[in-house]
Protein backbone atom coordinates (compact mmCIF):
# COMPACT_ATOMS: atom_id res chain seq x y z
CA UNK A 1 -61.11 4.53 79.45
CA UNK A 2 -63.07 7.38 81.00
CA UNK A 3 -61.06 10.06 81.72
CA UNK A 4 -61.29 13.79 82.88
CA UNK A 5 -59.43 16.67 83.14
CA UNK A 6 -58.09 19.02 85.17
CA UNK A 7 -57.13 22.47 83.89
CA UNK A 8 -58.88 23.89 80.74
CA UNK A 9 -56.03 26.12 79.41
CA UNK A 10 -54.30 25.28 76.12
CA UNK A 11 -52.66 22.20 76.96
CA UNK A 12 -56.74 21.05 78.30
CA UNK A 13 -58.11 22.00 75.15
CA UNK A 14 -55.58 20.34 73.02
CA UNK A 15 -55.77 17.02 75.03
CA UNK A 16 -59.55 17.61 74.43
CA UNK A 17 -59.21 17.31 71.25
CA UNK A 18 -56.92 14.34 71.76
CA UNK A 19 -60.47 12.29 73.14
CA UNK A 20 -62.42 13.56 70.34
CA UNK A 21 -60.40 11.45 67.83
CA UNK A 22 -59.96 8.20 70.60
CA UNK A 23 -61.30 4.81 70.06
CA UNK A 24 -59.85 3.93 73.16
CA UNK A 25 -60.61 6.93 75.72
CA UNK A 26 -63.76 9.32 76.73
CA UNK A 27 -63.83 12.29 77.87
CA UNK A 28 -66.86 12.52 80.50
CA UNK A 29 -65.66 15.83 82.21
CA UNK A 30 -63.52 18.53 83.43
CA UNK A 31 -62.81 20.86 86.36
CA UNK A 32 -61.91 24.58 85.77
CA UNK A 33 -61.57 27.42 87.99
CA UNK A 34 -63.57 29.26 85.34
CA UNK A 35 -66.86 29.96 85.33
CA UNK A 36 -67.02 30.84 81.55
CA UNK A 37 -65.73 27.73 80.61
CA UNK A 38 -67.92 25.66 82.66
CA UNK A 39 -70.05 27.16 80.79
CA UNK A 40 -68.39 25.81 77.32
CA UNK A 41 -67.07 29.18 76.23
CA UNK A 42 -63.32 28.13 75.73
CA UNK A 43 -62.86 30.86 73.07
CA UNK A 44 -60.15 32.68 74.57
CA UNK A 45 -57.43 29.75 74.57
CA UNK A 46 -54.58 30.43 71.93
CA UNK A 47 -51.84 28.41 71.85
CA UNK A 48 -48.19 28.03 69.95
CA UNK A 49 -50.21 25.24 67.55
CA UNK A 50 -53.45 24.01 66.75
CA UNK A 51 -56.51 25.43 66.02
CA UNK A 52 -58.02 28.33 69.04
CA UNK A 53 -60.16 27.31 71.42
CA UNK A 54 -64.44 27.31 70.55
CA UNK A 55 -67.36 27.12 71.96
CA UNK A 56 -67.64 23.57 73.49
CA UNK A 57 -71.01 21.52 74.28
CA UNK A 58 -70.65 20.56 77.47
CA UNK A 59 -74.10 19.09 78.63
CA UNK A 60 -73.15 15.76 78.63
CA UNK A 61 -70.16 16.59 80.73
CA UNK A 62 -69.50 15.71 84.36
CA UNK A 63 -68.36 19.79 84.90
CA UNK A 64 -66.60 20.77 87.97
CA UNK A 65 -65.01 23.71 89.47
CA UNK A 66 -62.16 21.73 91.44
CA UNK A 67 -60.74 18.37 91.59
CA UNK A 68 -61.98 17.18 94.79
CA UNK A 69 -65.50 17.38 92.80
CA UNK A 70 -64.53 14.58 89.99
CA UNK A 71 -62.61 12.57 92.59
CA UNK A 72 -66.07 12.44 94.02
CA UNK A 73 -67.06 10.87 90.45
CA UNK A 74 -66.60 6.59 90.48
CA UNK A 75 -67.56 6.53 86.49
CA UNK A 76 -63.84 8.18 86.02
CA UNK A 77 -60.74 6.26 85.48
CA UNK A 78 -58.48 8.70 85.09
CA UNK A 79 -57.30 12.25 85.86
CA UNK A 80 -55.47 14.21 83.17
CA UNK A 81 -53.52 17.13 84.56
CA UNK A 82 -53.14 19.53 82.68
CA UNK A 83 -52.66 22.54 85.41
CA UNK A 84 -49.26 25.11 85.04
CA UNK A 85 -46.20 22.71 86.26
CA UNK A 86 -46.21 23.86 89.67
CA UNK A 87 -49.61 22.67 91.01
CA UNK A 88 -49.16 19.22 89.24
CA UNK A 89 -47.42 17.61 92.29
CA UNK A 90 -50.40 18.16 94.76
CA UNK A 91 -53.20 17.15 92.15
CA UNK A 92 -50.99 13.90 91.67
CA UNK A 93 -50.75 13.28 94.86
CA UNK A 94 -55.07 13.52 95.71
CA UNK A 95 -55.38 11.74 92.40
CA UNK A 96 -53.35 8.58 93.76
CA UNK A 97 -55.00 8.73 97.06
CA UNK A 98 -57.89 8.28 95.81
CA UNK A 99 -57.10 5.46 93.98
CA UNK A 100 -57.50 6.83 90.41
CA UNK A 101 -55.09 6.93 87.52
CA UNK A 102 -53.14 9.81 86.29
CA UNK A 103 -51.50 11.29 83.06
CA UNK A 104 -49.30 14.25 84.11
CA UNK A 105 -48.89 16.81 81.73
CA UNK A 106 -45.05 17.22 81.64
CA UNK A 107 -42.51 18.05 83.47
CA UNK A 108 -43.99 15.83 86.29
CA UNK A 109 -42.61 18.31 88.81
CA UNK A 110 -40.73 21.42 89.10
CA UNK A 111 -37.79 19.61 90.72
CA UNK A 112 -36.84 16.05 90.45
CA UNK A 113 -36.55 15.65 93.87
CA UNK A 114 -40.55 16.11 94.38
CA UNK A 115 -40.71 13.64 90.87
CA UNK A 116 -39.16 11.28 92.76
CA UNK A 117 -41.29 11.07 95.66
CA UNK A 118 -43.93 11.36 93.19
CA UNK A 119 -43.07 8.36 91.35
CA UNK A 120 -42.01 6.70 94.68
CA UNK A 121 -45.62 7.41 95.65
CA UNK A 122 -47.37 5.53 92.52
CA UNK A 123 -47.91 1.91 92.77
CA UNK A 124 -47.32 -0.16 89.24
CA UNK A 125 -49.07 1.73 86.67
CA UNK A 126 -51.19 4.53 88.61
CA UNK A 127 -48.79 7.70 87.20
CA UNK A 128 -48.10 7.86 83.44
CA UNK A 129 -46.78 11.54 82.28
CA UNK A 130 -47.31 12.85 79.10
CA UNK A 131 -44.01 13.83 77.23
CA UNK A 132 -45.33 14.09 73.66
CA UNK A 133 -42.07 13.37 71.46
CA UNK A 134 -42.10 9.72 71.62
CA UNK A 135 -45.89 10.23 69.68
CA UNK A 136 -44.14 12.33 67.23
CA UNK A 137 -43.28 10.47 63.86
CA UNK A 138 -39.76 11.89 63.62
CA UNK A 139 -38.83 10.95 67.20
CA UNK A 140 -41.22 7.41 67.39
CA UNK A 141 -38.99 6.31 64.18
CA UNK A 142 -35.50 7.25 66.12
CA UNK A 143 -36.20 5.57 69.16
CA UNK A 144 -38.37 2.44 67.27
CA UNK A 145 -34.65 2.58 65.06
CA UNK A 146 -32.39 2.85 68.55
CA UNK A 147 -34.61 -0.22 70.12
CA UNK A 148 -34.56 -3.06 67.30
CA UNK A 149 -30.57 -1.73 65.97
CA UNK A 150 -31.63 -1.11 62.76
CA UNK A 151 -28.76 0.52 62.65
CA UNK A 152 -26.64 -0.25 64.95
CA UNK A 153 -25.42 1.15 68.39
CA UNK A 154 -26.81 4.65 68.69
CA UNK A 155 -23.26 6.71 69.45
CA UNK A 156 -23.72 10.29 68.74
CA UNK A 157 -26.86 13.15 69.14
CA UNK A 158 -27.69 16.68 68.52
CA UNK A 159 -30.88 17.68 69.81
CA UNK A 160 -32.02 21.61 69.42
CA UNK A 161 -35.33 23.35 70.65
CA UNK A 162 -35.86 26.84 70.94
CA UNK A 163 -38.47 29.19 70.97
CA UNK A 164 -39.35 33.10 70.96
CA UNK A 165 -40.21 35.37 74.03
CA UNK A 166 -42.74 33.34 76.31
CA UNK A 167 -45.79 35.39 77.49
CA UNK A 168 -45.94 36.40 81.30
CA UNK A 169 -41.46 36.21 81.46
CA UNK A 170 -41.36 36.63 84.87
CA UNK A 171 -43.79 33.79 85.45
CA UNK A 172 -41.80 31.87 82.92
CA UNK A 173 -38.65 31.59 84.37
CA UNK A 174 -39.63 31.67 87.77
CA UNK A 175 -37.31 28.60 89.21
CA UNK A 176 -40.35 27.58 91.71
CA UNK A 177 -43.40 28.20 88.68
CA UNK A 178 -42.17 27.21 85.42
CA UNK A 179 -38.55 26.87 85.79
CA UNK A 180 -37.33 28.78 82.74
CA UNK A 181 -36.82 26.60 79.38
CA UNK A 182 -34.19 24.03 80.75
CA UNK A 183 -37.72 22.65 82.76
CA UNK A 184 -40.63 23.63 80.70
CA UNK A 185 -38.31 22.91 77.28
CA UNK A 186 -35.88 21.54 77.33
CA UNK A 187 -36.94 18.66 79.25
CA UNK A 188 -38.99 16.68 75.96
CA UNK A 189 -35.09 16.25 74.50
CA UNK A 190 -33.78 15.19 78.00
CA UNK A 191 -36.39 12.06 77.75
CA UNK A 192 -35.09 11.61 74.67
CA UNK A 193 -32.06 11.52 75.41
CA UNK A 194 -32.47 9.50 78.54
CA UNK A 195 -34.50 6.50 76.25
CA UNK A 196 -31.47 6.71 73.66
CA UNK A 197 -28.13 6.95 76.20
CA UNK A 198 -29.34 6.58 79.53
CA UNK A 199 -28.51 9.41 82.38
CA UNK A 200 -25.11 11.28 81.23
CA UNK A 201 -22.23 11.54 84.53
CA UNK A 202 -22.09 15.02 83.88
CA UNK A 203 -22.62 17.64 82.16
CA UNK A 204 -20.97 21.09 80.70
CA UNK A 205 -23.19 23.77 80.02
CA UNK A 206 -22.50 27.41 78.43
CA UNK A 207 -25.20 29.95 79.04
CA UNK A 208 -26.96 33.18 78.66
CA UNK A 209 -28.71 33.68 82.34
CA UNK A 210 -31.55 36.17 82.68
CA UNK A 211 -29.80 39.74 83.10
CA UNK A 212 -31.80 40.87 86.61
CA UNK A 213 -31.51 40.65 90.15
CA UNK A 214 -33.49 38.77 92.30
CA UNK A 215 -35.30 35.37 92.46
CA UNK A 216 -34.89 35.07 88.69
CA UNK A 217 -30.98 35.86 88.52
CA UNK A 218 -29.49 33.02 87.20
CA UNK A 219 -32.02 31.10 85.30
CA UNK A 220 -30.57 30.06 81.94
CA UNK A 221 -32.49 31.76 78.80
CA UNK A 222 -30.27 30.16 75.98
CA UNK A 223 -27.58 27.25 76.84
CA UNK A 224 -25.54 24.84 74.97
CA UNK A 225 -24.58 21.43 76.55
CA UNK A 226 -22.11 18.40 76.00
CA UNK A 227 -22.59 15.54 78.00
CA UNK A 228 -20.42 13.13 79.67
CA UNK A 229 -21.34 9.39 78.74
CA UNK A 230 -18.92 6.70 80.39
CA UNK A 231 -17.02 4.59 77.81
CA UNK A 232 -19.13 1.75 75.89
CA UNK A 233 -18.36 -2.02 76.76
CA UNK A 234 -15.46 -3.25 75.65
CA UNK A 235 -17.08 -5.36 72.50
CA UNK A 236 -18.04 -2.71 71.19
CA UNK A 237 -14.97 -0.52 71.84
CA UNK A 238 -12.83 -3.02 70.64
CA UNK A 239 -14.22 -3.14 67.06
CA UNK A 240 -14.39 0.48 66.73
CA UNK A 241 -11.09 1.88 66.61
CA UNK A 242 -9.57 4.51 64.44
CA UNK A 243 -5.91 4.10 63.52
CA UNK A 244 -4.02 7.32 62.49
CA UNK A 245 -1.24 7.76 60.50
CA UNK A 246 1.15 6.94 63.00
CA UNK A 247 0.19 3.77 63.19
CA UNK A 248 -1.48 4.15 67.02
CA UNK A 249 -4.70 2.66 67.63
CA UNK A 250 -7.18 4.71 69.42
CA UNK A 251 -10.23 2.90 71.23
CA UNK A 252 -13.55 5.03 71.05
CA UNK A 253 -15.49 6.85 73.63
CA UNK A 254 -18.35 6.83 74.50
CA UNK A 255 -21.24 8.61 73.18
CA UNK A 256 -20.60 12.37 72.09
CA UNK A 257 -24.17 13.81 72.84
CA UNK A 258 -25.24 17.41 73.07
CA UNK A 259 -28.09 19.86 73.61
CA UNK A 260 -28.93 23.25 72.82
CA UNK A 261 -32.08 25.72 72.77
CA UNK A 262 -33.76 28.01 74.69
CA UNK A 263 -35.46 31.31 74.07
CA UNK A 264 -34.48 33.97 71.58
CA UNK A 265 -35.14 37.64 71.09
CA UNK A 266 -37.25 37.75 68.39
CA UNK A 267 -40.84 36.74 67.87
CA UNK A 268 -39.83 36.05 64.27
CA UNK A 269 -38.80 31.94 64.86
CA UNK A 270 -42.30 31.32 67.13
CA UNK A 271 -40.21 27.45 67.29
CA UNK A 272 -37.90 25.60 66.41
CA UNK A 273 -36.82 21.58 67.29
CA UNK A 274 -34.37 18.96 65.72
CA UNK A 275 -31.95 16.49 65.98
CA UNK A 276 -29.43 15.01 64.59
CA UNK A 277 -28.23 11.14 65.63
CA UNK A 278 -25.29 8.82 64.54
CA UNK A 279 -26.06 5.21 64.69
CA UNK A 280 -22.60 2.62 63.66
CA UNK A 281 -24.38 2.62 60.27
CA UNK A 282 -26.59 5.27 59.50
CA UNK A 283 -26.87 9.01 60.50
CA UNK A 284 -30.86 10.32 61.08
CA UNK A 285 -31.73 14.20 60.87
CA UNK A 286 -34.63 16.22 61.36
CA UNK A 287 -35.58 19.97 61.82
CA UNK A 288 -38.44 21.89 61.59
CA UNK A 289 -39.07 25.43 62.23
CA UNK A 290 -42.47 27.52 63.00
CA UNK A 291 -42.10 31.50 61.87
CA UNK A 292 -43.97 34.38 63.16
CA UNK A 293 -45.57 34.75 59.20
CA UNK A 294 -47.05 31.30 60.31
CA UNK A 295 -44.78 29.94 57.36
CA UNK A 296 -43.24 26.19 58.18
CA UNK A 297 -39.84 25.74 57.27
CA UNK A 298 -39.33 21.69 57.49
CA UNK A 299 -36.71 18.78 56.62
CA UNK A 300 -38.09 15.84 56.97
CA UNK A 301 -36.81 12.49 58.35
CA UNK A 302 -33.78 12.11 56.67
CA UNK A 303 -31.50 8.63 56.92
CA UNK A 304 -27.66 9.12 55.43
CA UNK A 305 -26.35 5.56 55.12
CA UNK A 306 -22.51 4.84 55.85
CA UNK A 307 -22.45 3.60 52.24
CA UNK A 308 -23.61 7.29 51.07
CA UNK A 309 -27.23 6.21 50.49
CA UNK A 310 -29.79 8.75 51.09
CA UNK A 311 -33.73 7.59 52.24
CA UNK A 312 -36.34 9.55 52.91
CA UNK A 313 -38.99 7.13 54.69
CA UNK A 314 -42.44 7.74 54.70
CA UNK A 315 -44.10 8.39 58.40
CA UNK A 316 -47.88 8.54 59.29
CA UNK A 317 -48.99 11.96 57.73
CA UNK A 318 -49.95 13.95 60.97
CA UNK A 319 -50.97 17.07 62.14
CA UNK A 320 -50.40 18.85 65.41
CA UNK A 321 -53.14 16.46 67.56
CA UNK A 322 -52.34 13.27 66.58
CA UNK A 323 -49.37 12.80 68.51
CA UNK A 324 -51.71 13.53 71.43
CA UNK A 325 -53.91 11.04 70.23
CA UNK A 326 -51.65 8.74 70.49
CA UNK A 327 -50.75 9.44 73.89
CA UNK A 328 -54.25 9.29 74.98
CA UNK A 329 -54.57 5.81 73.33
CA UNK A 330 -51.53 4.69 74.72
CA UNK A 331 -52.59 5.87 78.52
CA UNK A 332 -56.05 4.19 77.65
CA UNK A 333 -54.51 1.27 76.74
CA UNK A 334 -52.66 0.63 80.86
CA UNK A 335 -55.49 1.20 82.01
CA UNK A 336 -56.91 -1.69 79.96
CA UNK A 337 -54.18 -3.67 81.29
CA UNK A 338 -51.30 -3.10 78.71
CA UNK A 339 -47.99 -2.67 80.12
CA UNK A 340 -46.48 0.41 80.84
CA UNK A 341 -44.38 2.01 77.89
CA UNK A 342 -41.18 3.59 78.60
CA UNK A 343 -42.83 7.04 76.72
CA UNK A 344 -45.12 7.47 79.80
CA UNK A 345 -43.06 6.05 82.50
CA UNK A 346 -42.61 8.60 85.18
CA UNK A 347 -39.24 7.53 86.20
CA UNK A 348 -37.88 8.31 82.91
CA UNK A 349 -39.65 11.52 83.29
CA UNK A 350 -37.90 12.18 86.69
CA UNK A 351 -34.81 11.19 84.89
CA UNK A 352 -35.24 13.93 82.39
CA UNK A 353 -35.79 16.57 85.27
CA UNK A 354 -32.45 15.42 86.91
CA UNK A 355 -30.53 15.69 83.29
CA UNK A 356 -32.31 19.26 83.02
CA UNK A 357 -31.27 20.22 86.59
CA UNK A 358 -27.67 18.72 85.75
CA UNK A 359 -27.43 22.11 83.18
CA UNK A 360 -28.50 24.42 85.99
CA UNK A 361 -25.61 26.82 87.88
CA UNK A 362 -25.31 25.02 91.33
CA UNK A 363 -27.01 27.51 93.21
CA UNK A 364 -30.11 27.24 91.15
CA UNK A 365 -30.11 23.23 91.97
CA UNK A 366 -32.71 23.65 95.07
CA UNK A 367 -35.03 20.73 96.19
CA UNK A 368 -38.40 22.02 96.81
């Protein structure tokens, strides 16, 4: 696959990076508003991981200062976005049109409305978007463990991600730019959590909204959700009941999921993210935490077995590209013909921005 992208800022130069390790993809350009970085000189991009940004060769480039320019190109395949979240749903749009593929850095859209017409738009395989969790060892191994029942039924999740104060705040949590951290965040756990439950019927949120007046008044900064799941079918139900003293038999619920995260006030946790998931037979954790010191504070992949047995399984050592790698691969390999997974499919994605937009006050819950 010979792909290109659009938007050299840190997400750009870590999807670079991504093609630099591929078997299966080439980079052969990029389009940038910036003349020094046309030039190569991508020095100034810092980022929450990863290694800064370098001086790049770019002579064997196809090097562009919009998109309409590698449209232009036939040698490219596809067009990875990688623009701020609000400009992604027009570039999709004259990427399609033109009859090239996309990978959509996530969310897809700003609302899930415009998703939706977005993924409406796509025919078959044309849109993939690029939620990196599924790539991520921890995460790959929960929903590889949900998909062949390892385990058993998945039935419970706790899913945490938080971070310290984002650069440019007003930008941030503008509800039409970024959305605040329920879009730009929290939405990696809400495809997770979509891919392990399916959408929740509702949901109640708690929440610390950002203390001004204005068009940012209202926008959650830290939250805490439970979800509403209907009941499970009644084989399952039936088998899993819990008898109390009394005698009465209770029939369980269905699943008790919930989320939490958003930003703190202290640059001294740069990031944190977790989870914690009950399977019938087996409960999986994992957290890890990034601190201002740059120290990593980690627990690993942890199974706790019904029986009391604790493993430790061993994933694929990584480090912070791979996962991208992987996503590039796995975008490289629909265009070769594979089917679409489920970790790029931009109605899950959509689906995610709707369980995001599910935590929002009412008023905040505007189509575009």
């Amino acid at each position: 696959m010979r792909a290109a992208i659009l938007g050299i800022g840190f997400m750009g130069w870590i999807r670079s990076l991504a093609y630099r390790r591929s078997s299966a993809a080439q980079l052969v350009g990029f389009a940038s508003r910036s003349e020094t970085k046309r030039r190569g000189d991508w020095t100034s991009i810092r980022g929450g991981f990863g290694p800064p940004g370098e001086h790049v060769d770019v002579s064997n480039l196809i090097v562009a200062e919009h998109l309409e320019e590698l449209l232009q190109e036939d040698s490219i395949d596809l067009i990875d976005i990688c623009l701020p979240a609000h400009l992604h749903a027009d570039a999709v749009q004259k990427v399609l049109a033109a009859g090239k593929r996309v990978l959509c850095e996530k969310p897809l859209a700003i609302h899930a409305t415009l998703a939706d017409q977005l993924t409406t738009l796509s025919a078959g395989d044309g849109l993939m978007v690029a939620h990196p969790l599924p790539f991520m060892p921890p995460y790959a191994y929960l929903l590889e463990a949900a998909r062949d029942g390892r385990f058993g039924r998945c039935v419970t999740g706790r899913f945490d991600r938080t971070i310290s104060p984002p650069d440019r705040a007003s930008e941030y949590y503008d509800p039409q730019r970024m959305g605040g951290p329920l879009i730009d965040l929290q939405v990696d756990d809400a495809q997770i959590i979509r891919l392990l439950y399916g959408i929740p019927a509702a949901a109640h949120t708690a929440s610390h909204q950002m203390p001004t007046t204005g068009f940012l008044a209202g926008v959650p900064k830290r939250y805490e959700t439970v979800f509403e799941y209907p009941e499970f079918d009644q084989e399952y139900s039936s088998s899993n009941q819990v008898t109390f003293a009394g005698g009465e038999a209770v029939t369980t619920f269905g699943p008790v999921v919930s989320v939490g995260g958003g930003v703190i006030d202290s640059p001294g946790r740069r990031f944190s993210q977790g989870f914690e998931v009950g399977f019938q037979q087996a409960v999986l954790r994992y957290e890890m935490s990034l601190y201002g010191d740059g120290s990593i504070e980690q627990t690993g992949l942890t199974i706790l077995y019904a029986d009391g047995k604790v493993e430790r399984p061993e994933l694929p050592a990584d480090d912070p590209i791979e996962p991208y790698r992987r996503q590039v691969d796995a975008a490289a390999a629909v265009v070769a013909g594979e089917p679409l997974p489920s970790a790029l499919d931009p109605a899950i994605a959509t689906d995610a921005l709707r369980i995001c937009e599910m935590q929002m006050p009412t008023p905040l819950r505007v189509a575009p």
